[in-house]
Protein backbone atom coordinates (compact mmCIF):
# COMPACT_ATOMS: atom_id res chain seq x y z
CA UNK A 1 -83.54 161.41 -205.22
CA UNK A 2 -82.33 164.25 -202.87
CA UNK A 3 -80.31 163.12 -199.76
CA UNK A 4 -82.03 163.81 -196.54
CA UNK A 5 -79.59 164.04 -194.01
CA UNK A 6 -82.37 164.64 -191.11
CA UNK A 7 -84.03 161.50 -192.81
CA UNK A 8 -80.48 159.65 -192.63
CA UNK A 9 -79.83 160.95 -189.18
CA UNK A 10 -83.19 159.71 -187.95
CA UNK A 11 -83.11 156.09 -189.68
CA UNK A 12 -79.48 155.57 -187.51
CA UNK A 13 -81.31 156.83 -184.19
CA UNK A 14 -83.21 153.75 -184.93
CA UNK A 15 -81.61 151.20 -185.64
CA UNK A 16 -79.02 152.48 -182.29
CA UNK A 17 -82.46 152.05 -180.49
CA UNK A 18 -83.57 149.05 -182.26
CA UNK A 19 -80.20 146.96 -181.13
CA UNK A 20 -79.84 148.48 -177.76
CA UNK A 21 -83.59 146.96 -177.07
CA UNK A 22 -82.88 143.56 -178.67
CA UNK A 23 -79.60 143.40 -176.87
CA UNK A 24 -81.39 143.98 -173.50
CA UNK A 25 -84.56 141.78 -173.92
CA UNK A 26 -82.01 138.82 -175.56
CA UNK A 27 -79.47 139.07 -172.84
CA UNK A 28 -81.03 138.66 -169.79
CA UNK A 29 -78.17 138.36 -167.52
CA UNK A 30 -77.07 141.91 -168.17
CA UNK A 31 -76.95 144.42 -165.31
CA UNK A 32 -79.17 146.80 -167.56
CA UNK A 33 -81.58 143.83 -167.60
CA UNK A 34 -81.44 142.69 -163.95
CA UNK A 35 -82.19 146.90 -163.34
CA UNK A 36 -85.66 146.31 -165.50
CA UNK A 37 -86.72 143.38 -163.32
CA UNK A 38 -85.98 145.16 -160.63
CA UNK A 39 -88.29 147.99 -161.70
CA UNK A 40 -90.99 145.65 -163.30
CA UNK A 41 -91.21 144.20 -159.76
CA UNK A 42 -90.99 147.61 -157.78
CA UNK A 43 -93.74 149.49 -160.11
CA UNK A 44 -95.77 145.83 -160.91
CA UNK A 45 -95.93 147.21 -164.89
CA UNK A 46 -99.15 146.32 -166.63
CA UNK A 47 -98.09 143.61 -169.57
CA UNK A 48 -99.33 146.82 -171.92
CA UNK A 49 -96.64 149.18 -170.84
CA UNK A 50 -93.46 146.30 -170.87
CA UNK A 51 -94.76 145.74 -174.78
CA UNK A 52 -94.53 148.68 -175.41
CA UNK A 53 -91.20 149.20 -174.86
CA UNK A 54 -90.03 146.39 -177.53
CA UNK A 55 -89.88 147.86 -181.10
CA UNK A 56 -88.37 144.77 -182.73
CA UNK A 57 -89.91 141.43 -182.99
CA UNK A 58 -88.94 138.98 -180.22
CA UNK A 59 -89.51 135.37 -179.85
CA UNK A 60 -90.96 133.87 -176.28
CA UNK A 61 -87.42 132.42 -175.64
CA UNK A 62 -86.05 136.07 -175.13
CA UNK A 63 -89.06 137.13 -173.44
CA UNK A 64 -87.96 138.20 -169.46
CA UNK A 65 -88.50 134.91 -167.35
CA UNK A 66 -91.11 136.19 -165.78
CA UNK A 67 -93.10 137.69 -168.61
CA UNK A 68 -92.96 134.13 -170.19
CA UNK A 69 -96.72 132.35 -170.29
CA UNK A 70 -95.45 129.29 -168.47
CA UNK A 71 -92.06 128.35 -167.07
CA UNK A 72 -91.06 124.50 -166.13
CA UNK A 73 -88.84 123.66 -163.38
CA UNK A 74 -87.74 120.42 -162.12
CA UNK A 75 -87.35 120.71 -158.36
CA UNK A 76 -87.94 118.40 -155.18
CA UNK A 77 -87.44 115.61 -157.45
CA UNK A 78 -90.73 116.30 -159.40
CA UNK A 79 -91.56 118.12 -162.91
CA UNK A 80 -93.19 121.39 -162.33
CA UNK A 81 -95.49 123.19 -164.70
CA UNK A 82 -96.07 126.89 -163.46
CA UNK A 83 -98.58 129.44 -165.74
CA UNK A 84 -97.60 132.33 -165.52
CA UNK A 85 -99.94 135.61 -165.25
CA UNK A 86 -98.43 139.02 -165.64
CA UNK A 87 -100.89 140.79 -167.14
CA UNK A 88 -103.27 139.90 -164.92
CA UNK A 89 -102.20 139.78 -161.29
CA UNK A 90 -98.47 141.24 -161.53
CA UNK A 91 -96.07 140.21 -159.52
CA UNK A 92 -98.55 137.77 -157.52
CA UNK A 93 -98.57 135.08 -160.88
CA UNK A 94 -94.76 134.94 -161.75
CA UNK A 95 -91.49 132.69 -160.56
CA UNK A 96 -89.28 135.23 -158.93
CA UNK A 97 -85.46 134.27 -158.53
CA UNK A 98 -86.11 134.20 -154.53
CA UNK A 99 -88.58 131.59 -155.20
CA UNK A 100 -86.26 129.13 -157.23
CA UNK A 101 -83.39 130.00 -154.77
CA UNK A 102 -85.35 129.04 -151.88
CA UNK A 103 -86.92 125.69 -153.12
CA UNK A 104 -83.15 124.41 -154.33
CA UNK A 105 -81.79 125.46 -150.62
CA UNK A 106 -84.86 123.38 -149.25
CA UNK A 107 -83.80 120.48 -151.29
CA UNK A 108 -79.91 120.68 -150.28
CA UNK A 109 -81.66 120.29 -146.88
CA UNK A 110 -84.92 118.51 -146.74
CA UNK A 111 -85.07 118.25 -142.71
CA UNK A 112 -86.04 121.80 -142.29
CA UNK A 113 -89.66 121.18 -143.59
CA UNK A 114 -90.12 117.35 -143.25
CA UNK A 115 -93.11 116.15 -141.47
CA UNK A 116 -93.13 119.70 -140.58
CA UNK A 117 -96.64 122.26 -140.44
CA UNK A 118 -95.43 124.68 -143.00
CA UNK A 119 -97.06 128.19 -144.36
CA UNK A 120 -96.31 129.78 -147.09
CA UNK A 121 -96.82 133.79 -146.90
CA UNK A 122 -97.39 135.79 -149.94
CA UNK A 123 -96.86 132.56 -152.13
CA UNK A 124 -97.85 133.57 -155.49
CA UNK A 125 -97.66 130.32 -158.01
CA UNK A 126 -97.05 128.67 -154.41
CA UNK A 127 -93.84 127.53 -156.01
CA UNK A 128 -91.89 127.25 -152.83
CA UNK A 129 -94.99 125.29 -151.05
CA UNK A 130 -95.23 122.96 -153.76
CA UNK A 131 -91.85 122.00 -153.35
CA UNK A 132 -91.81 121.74 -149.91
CA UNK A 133 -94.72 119.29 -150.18
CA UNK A 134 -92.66 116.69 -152.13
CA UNK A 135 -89.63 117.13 -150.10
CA UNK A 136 -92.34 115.92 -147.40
CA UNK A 137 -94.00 119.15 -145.49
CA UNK A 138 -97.73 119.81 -144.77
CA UNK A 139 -98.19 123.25 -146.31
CA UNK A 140 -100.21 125.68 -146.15
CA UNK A 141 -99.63 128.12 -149.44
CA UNK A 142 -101.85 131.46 -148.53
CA UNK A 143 -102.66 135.02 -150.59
CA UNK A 144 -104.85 137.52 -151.13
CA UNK A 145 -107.83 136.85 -152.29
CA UNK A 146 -107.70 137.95 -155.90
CA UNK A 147 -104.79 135.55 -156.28
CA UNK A 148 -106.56 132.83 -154.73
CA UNK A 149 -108.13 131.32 -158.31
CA UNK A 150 -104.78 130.82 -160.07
CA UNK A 151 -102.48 129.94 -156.47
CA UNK A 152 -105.11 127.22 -156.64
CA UNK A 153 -105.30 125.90 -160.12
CA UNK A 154 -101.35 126.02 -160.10
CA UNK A 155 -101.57 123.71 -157.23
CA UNK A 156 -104.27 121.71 -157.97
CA UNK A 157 -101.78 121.25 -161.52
CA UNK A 158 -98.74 120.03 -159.81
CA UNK A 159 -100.19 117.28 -157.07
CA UNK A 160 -98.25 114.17 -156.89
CA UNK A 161 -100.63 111.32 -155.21
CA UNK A 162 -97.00 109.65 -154.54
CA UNK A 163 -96.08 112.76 -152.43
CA UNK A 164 -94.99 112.67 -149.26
CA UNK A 165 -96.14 115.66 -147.60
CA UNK A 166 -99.41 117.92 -147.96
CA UNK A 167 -100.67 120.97 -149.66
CA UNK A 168 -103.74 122.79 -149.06
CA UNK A 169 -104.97 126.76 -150.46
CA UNK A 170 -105.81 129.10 -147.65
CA UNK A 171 -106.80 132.99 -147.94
CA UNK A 172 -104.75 135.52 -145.72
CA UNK A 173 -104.64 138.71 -145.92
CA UNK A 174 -101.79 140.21 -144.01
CA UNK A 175 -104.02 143.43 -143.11
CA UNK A 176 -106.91 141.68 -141.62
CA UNK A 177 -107.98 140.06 -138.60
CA UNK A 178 -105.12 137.00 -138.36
CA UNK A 179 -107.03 135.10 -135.27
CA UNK A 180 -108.40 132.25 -137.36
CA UNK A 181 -104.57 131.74 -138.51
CA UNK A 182 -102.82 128.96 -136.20
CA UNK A 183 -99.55 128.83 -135.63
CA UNK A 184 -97.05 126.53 -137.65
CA UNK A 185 -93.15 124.67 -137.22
CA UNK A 186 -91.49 126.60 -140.16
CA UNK A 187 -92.83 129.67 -141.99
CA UNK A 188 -91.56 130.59 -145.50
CA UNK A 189 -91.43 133.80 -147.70
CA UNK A 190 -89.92 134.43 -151.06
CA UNK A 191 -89.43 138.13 -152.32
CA UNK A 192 -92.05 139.42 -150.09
CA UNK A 193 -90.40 142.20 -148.27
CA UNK A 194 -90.12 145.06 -150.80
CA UNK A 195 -93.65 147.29 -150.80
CA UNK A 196 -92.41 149.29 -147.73
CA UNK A 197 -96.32 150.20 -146.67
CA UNK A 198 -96.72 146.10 -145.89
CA UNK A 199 -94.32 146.05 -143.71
CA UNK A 200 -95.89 146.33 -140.47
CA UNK A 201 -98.57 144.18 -141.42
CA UNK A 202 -96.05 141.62 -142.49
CA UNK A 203 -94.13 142.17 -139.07
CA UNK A 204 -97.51 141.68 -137.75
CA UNK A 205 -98.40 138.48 -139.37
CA UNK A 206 -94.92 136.76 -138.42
CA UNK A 207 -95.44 137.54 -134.85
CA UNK A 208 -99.11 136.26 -134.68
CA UNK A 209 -97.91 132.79 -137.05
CA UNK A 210 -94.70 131.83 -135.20
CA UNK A 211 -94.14 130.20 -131.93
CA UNK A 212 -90.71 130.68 -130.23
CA UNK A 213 -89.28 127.67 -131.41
CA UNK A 214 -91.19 128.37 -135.47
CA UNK A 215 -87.95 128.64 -137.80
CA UNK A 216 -88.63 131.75 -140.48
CA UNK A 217 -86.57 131.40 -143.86
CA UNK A 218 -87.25 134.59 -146.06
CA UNK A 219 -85.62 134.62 -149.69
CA UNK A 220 -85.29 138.46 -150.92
CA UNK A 221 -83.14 140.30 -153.16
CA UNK A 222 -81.83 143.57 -150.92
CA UNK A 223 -82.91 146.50 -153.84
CA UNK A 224 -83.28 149.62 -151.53
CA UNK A 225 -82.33 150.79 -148.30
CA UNK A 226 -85.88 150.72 -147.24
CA UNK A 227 -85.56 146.57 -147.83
CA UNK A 228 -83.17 146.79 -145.02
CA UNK A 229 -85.51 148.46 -142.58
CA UNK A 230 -88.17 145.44 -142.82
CA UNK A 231 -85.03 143.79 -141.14
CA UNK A 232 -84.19 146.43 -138.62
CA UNK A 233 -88.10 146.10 -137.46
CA UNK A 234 -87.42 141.90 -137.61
CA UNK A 235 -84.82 142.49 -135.39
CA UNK A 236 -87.14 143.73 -132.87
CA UNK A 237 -89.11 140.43 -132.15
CA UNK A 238 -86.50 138.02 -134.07
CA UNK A 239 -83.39 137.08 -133.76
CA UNK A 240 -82.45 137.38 -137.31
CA UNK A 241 -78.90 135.50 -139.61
CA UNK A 242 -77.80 135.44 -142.95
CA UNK A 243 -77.09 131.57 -143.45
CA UNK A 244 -77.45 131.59 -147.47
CA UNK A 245 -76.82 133.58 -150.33
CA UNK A 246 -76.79 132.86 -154.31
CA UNK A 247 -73.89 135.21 -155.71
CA UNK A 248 -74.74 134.60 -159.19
CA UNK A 249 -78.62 135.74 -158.31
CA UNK A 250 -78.05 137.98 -155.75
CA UNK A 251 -80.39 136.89 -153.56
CA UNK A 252 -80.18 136.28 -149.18
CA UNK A 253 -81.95 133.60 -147.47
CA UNK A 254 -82.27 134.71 -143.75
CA UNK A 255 -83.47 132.61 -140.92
CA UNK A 256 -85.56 134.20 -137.93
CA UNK A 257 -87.04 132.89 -134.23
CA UNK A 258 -88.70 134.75 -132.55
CA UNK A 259 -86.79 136.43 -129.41
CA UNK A 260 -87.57 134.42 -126.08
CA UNK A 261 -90.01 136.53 -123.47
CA UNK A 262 -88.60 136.46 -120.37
CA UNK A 263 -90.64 135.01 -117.68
């Protein structure tokens, strides 16, 4: 047979290609890796267009966490069972790192949402509320409406009758009327300050939801500069501190009150 050196040239192209791609999907602690995440959550990729990136075959195990159908966790002393839903509702149905990072900073200290009214904003699989129910909270866990059907079967999954605290579903939409909203003792958020044209709304709902003695924890990863001006506009109404951050995640817990009116 003739030698095809175009053919030869091609067929190592591929397989170049073929172990870059398994090296990044298999090793997901990579910076390359952490970069995809990053964009997966930024541009909330359709499951089609993520697949279609692999061209070798790939077991669930090296799937991206949060492309995995279900993830397990055993937090605030209880097994949880989370299904995950990236195809359908994007970043809305997945465990994010600032999730996981939050809940195991809530069970180094408990106090913060014991026998405490507690709302969860933009809480996705309600992770964080969940685990602030067993650690002994009454939460609230609230989203948009077209996450409401799986934030509630994810709950509705994980109820302990031994619990301590409380959960209940609630609908709230940050760019809608917020009077029938009360206001609660500690408000949580995890990765919820990175679409730039929420912010307001977001600054918005804080205001309306916290007294002046409500503690705020938000759980982010800092990606872009624009992440920083959410806190700039905080800053405004809140006094706002660093008191937590996860090196090996990269992720900042920050607590906020609200800024005493002078009388």
């Amino acid at each position: 047979m003739p030698r095809c050196d175009s053919c030869e040239m091609l067929f190592v192209i591929f397989c170049c290609i073929s172990v870059t791609v398994y090296n990044v999907i298999a090793d997901e602690s990579t910076s390359y890796c952490n970069k995809f995440t990053q964009d997966c959550h930024e541009m909330e990729l359709p499951s089609e267009s993520v697949t279609a990136l692999a061209v070798v075959p790939y077991t669930e195990g090296q799937l991206l966490p949060h492309h995995r159908p279900t993830r397990d966790f055993h937090l605030g002393g209880q097994d949880i069972h989370i299904q995950q839903d990236w195809g359908s509702l994007g970043v809305a149905a997945v465990v994010w790192d600032a999730a996981i990072v939050l809940c195991e900073y809530l069970e180094l200290h408990p106090e913060v949402v014991r026998q405490k009214q507690v709302v969860e904003l933009g809480a996705g699989t309600g992770l964080v509320g969940i685990v602030a129910s067993y650690l002994g909270g009454h939460v609230t866990v609230t989203e948009r409406r077209e996450a409401m059907p799986n934030l509630s079967k994810t709950v509705d999954t994980n109820r302990v009758d031994s619990c301590p605290g409380s959960i209940t579903v609630k609908e709230l939409d940050w760019t809608t009327d917020l009077s029938a909203h009360p206001q609660y003792d500690i408000i949580l958020g995890a990765d919820i300050i990175y679409i730039e044209d929420t912010f307001q709304a977001l600054l918005t709902t804080l205001i309306h939801t916290a007294r002046e003695d409500t503690s705020v924890l938000l759980s982010c990863r800092i990606r872009y500069d624009r992440d920083l001006n959410f806190l700039t506009l905080l800053e405004g109404h809140f006094h706002v501190e660093q008191i937590h951050y996860d090196k090996s995640r990269d992720i900042k817990i920050f607590s906020t009150k609200k800024i005493k009116t002078k009388t």
